[in-house]
Protein backbone atom coordinates (compact mmCIF):
# COMPACT_ATOMS: atom_id res chain seq x y z
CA UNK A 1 46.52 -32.26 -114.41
CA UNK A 2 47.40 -31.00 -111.11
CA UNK A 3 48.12 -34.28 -110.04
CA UNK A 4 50.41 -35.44 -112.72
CA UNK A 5 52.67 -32.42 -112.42
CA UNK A 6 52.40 -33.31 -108.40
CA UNK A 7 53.65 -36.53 -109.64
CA UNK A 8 56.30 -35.14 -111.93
CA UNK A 9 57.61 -32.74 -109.26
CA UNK A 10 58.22 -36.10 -107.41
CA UNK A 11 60.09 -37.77 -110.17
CA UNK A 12 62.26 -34.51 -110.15
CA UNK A 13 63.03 -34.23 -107.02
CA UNK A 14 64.16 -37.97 -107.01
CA UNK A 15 66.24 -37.37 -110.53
CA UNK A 16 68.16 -35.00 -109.21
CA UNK A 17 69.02 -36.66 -105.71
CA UNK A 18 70.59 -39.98 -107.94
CA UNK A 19 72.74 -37.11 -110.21
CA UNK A 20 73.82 -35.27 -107.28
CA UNK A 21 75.13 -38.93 -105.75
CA UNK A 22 76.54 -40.28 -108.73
CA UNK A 23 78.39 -36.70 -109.36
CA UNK A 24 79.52 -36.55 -106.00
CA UNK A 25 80.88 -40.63 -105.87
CA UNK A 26 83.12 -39.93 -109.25
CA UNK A 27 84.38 -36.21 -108.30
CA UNK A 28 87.08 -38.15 -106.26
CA UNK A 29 88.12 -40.43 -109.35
CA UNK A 30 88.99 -37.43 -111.56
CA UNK A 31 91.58 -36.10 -109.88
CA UNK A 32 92.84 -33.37 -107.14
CA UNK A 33 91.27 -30.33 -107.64
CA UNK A 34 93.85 -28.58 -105.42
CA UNK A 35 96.76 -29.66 -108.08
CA UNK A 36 94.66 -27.55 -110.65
CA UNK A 37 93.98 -24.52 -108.36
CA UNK A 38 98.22 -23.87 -107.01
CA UNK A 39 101.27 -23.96 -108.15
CA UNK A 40 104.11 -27.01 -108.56
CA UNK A 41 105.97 -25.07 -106.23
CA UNK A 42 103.78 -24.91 -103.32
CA UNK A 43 104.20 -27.12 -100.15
CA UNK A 44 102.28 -29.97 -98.92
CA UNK A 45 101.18 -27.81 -96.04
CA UNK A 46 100.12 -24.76 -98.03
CA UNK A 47 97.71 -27.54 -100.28
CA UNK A 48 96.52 -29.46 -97.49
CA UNK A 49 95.28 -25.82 -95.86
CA UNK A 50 93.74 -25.38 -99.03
CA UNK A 51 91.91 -28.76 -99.05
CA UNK A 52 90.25 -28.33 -95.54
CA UNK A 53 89.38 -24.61 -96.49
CA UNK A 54 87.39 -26.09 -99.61
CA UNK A 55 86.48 -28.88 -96.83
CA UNK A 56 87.54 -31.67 -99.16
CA UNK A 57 89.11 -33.61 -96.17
CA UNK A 58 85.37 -33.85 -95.23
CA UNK A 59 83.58 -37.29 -95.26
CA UNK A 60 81.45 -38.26 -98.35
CA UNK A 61 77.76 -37.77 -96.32
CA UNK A 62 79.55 -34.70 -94.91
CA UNK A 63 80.10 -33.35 -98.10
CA UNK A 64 76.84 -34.43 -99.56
CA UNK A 65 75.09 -33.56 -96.64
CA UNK A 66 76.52 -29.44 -97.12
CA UNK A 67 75.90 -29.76 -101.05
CA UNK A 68 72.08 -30.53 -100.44
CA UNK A 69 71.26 -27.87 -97.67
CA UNK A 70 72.91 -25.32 -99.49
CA UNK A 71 71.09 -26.64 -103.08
CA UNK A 72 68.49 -26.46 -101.55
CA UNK A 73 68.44 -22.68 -101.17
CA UNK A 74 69.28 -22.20 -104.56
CA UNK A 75 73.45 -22.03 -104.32
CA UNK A 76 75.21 -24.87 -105.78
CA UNK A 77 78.69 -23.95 -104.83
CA UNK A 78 81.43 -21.58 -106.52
CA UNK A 79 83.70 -22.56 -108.92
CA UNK A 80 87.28 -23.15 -107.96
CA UNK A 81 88.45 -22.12 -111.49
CA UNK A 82 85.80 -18.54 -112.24
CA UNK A 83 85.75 -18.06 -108.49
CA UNK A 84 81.84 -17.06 -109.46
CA UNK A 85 78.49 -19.44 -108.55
CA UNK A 86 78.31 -21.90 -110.53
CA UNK A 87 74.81 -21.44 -111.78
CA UNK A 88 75.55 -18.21 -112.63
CA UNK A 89 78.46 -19.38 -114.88
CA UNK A 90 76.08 -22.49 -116.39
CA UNK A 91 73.62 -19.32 -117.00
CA UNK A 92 76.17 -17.06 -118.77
CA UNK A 93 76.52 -20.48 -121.40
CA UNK A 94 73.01 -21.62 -121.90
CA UNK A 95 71.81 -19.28 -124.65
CA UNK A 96 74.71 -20.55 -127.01
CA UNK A 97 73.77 -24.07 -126.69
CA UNK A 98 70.04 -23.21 -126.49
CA UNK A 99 70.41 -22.04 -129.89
CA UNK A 100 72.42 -24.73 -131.52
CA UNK A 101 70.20 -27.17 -130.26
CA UNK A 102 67.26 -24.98 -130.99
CA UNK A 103 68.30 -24.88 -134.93
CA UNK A 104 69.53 -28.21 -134.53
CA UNK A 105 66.00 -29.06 -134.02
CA UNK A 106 64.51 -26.65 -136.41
CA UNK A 107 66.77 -28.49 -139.49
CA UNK A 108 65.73 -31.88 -138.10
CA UNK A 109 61.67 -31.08 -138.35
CA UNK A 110 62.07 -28.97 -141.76
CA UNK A 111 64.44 -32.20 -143.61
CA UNK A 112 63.04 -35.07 -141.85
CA UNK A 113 59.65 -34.93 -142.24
CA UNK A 114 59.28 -34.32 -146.02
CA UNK A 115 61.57 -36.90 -146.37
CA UNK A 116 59.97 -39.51 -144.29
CA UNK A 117 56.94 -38.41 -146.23
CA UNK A 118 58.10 -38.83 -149.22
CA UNK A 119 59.60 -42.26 -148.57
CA UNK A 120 56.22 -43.60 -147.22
CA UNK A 121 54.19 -42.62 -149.78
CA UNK A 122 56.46 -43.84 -152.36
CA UNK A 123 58.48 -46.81 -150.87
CA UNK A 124 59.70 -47.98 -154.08
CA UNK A 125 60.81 -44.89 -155.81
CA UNK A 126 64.33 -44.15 -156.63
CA UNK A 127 64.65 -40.96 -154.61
CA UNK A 128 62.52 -43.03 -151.69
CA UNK A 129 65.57 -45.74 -152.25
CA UNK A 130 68.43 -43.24 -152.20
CA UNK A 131 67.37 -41.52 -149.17
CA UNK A 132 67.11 -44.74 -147.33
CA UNK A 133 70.21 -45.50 -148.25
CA UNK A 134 72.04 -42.35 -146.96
CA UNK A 135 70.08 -42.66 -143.69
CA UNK A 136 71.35 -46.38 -142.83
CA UNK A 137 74.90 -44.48 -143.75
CA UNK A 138 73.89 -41.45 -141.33
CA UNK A 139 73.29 -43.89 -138.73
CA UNK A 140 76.27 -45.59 -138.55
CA UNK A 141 78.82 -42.80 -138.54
CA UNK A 142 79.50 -41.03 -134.94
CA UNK A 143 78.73 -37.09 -134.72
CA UNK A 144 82.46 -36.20 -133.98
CA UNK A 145 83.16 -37.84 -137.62
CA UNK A 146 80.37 -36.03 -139.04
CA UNK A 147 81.74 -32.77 -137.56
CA UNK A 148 85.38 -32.80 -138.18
CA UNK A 149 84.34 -34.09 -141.86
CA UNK A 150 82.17 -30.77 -141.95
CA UNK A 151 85.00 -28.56 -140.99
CA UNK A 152 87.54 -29.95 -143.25
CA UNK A 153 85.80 -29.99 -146.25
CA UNK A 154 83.37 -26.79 -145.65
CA UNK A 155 85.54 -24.39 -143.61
CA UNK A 156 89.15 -25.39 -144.39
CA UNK A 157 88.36 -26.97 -148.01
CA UNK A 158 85.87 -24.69 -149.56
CA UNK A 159 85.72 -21.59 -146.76
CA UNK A 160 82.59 -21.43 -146.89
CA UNK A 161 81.86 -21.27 -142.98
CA UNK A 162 84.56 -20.60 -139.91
CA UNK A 163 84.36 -23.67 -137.67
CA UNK A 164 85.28 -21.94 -134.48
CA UNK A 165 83.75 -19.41 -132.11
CA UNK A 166 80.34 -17.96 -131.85
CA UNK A 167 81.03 -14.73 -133.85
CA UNK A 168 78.81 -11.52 -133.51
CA UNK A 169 76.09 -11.61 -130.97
CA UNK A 170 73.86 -9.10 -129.88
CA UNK A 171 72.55 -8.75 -126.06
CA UNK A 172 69.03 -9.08 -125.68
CA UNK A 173 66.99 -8.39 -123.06
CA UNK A 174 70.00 -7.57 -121.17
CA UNK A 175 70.97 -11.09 -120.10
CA UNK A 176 70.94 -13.08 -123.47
CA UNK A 177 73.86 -13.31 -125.67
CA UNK A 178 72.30 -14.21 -129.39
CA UNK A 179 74.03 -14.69 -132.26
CA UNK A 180 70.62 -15.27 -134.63
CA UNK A 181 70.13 -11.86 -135.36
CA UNK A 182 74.19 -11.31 -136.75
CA UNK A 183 74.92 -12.23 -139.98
CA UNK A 184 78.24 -13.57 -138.60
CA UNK A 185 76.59 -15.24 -135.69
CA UNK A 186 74.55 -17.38 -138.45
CA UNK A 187 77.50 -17.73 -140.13
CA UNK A 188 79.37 -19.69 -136.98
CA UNK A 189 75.78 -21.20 -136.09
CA UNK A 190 75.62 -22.98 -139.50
CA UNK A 191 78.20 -26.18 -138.89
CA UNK A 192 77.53 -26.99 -135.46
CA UNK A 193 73.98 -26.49 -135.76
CA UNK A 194 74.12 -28.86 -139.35
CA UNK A 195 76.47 -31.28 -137.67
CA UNK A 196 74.05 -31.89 -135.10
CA UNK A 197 70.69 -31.98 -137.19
CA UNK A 198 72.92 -34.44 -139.44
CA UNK A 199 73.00 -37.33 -136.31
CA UNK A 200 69.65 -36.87 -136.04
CA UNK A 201 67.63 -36.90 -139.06
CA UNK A 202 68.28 -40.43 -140.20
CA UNK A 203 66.25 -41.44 -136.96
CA UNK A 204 63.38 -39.59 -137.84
CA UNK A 205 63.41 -40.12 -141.74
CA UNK A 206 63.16 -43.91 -140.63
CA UNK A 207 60.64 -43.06 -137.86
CA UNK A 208 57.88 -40.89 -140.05
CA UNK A 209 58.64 -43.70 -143.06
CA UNK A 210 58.17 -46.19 -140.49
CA UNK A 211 55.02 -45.02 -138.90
CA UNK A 212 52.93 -43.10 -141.49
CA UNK A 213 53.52 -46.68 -143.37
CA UNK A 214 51.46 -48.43 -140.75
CA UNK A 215 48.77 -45.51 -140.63
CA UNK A 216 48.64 -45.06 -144.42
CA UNK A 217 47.18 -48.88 -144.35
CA UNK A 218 44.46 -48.44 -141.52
CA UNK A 219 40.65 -48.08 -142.50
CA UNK A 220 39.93 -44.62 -141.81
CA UNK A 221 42.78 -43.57 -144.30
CA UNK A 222 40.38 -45.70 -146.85
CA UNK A 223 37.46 -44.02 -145.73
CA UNK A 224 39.19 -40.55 -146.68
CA UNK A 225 39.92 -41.92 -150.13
CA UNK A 226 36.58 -43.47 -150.92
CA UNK A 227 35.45 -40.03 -149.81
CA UNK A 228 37.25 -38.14 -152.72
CA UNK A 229 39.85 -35.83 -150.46
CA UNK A 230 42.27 -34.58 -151.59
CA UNK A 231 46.29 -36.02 -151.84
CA UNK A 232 47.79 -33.53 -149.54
CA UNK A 233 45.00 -33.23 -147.12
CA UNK A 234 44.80 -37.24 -146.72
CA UNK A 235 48.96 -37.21 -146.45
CA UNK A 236 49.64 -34.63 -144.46
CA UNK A 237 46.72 -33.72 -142.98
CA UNK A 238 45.10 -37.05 -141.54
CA UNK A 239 48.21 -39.62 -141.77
CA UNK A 240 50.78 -37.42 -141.30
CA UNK A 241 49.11 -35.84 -137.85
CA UNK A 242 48.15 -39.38 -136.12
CA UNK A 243 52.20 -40.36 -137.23
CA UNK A 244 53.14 -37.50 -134.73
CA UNK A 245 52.60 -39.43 -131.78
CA UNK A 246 55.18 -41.66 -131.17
CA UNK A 247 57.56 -39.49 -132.88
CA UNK A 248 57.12 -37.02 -129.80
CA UNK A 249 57.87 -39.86 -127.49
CA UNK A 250 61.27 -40.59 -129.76
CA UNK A 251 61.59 -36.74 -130.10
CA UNK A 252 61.76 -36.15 -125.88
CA UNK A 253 63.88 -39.04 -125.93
CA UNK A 254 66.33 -37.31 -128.77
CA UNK A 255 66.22 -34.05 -127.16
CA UNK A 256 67.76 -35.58 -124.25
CA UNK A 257 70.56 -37.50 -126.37
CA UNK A 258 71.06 -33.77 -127.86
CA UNK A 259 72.50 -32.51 -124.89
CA UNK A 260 75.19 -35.10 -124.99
CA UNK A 261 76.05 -34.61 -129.18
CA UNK A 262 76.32 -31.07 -127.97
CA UNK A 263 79.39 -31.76 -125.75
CA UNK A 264 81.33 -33.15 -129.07
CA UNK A 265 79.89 -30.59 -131.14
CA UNK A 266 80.85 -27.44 -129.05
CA UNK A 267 84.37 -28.97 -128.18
CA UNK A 268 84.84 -30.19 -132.11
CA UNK A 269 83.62 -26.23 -132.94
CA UNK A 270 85.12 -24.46 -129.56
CA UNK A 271 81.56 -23.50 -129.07
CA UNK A 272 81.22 -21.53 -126.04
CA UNK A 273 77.92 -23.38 -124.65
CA UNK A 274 77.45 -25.60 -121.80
CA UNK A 275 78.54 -28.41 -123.37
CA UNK A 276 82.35 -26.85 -123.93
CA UNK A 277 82.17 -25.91 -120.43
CA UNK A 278 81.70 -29.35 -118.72
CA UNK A 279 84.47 -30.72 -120.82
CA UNK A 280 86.90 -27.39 -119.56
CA UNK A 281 85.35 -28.07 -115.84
CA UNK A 282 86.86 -31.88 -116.39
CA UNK A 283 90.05 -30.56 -117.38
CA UNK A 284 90.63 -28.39 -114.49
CA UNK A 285 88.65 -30.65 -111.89
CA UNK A 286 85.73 -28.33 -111.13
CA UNK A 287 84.21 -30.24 -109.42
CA UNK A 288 81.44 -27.40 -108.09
CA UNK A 289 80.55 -26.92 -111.61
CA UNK A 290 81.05 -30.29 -112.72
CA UNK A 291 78.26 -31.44 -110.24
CA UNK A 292 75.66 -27.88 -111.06
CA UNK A 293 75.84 -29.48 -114.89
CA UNK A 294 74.69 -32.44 -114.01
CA UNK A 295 71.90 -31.28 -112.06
CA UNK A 296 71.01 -28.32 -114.48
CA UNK A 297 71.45 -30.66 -117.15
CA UNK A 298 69.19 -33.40 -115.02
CA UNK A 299 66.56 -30.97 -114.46
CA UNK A 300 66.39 -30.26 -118.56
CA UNK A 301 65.81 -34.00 -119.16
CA UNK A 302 62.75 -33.36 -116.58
CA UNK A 303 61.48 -30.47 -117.92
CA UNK A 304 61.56 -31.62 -121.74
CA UNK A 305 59.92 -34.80 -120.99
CA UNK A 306 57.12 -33.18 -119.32
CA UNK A 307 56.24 -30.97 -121.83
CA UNK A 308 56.19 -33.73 -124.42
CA UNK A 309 53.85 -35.78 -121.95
CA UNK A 310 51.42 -32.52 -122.14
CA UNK A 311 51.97 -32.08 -125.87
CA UNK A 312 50.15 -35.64 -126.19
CA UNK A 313 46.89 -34.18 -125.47
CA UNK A 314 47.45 -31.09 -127.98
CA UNK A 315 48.59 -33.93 -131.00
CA UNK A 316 45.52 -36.76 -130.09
CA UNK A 317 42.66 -35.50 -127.56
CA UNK A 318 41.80 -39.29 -127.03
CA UNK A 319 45.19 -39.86 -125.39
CA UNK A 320 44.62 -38.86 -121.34
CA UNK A 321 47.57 -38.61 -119.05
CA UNK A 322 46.14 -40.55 -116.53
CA UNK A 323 45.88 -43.76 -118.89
CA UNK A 324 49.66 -43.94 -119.29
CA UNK A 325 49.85 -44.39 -116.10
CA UNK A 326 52.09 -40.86 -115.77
């Protein structure tokens, strides 16, 4: 164990050095970041002061070479826009996209699987049809249509949720911002959180059908018939449980392709999460913060895919780490 998170640690480390490059070759291609920060009226002289204050007349490897040392230490620049660290401005962010994704993920696991179930163990059923059918259409629609569809027709339509904002939150802990224990923060969490869940559930429906098909024909599902247990206990108890495994591998995979919907989703909903703030750091060439996301977002896709490399163990004891190879 201690030597596959060695070997992780590794793999994060060298992650993080290809984001911090690639960030730091397209900063130049998005624009002038002292255009953003004065105004029209001040002189060439004035801005080009600016630029070697911010040392952006500095070589690439220069620049680089600063970045890392001072990364390395745990400061990742200030922002030329908030004038504040820029971790500490990711920070202030993460617990509003923390919980969209986090419901996100809840609605995905609570629709998904009893669906997929249900389609597996009845293939040719008319509901088993139907659902099929709306998953192939939930494939092939993009999450921004899904979203601005969800605000027209359930917040400007029917007013039945606000599509903007965050609403009510309540500080917990003294650092965390939460808007699940407000009924209006529920209220605001409901389409972004849906809209999300929605690009992601036709995946797994297809998934679970796919792969609790293929287990629900093996011998030792057989076995458990011929000895007389029960429906639900052979379902979802024995087929259902050795399905989980490569829908964890799928499900890391997702999580990281979550962190991408949630840029549409937050700017679609002007949700005030991380996501919403990399688009606003693009705007205003941010570049500081522009490059911290990356890496904070970098270090996620590390983290998450890590943990569902340990969860294997917990889902199949047979599987070892060490025979993948990880």
């Amino acid at each position: 164990m201690l030597a596959f998170l060695l070997r992780r640690l590794i793999q994060a480390c060298f992650v993080l050095i290809v984001i911090s490059l690639i960030s730091f070759a397209i900063q130049d291609k998005l624009g002038d970041p002292v255009r953003q920060m004065v105004g029209m009226t001040t002189t060439p002289e004035v801005r080009e002061q600016l630029r070697d204050e911010l040392g952006l007349n500095d070589g690439f490897i220069t620049q680089y070479t600063r970045f890392a040392k001072n990364a390395l230490t745990g400061d990742f620049g200030t922002s030329y826009y908030y004038k504040e660290p820029t971790i500490d401005v990711i920070l202030k962010k993460l617990p509003a996209t923390f919980e969209l994704a986090f419901c996100a993920i809840l609605l995905v696991i609570c629709i998904a699987t009893p669906f997929g179930v249900i389609t597996a163990i009845h293939p040719k059923h008319l509901v088993s049809r139907l659902i099929m059918l709306v998953s192939s259409i939930g494939l092939s629609i993009p999450i921004f249509i899904i979203a601005i569809f969800m605000v027209y027709v359930f917040s400007i339509q029917w007013n039945l949720a606000p599509s903007f904002g965050r609403g009510e939150t309540t500080l917990l802990f003294g650092f965390w911002e939460s808007g699940l224990f407000t009924k209006d923060g529920l209220s605001h969490l409901l389409l972004p959180s849906l809209s999300l869940a929605i690009a992601l559930i036709p995946i797994f429906v297809r998934l679970i059908r796919s792969e609790m098909s293929e287990v629900l024909q093996s011998e030792y599902i057989r076995f458990a018939w011929s000895k007389g247990l029960s429906a639900p206990r052979i379902y979802f108890f024995h087929a259902l449980k050795n399905t989980m495994l490569p829908i964890i591998t799928i499900g890391g995979i997702q999580a990281g392709t979550l962190v991408a919907y949630t840029i549409l989703t937050e700017t679609i909903f002007q949700w005030p999460g991380m996501g919403f703030l990399f688009m606003d750091a693009v705007s205003r060439v941010d570049t500081p913060l522009i490059s911290a996301y990356l890496m904070v977002v970098g270090g996620m896709f590390v983290v998450m895919n890590t943990f569902v490399d340990l969860i294997y163990g917990l889902v199949n004891p047979t599987v070892r780490l060490a025979s993948h190879g990880l």
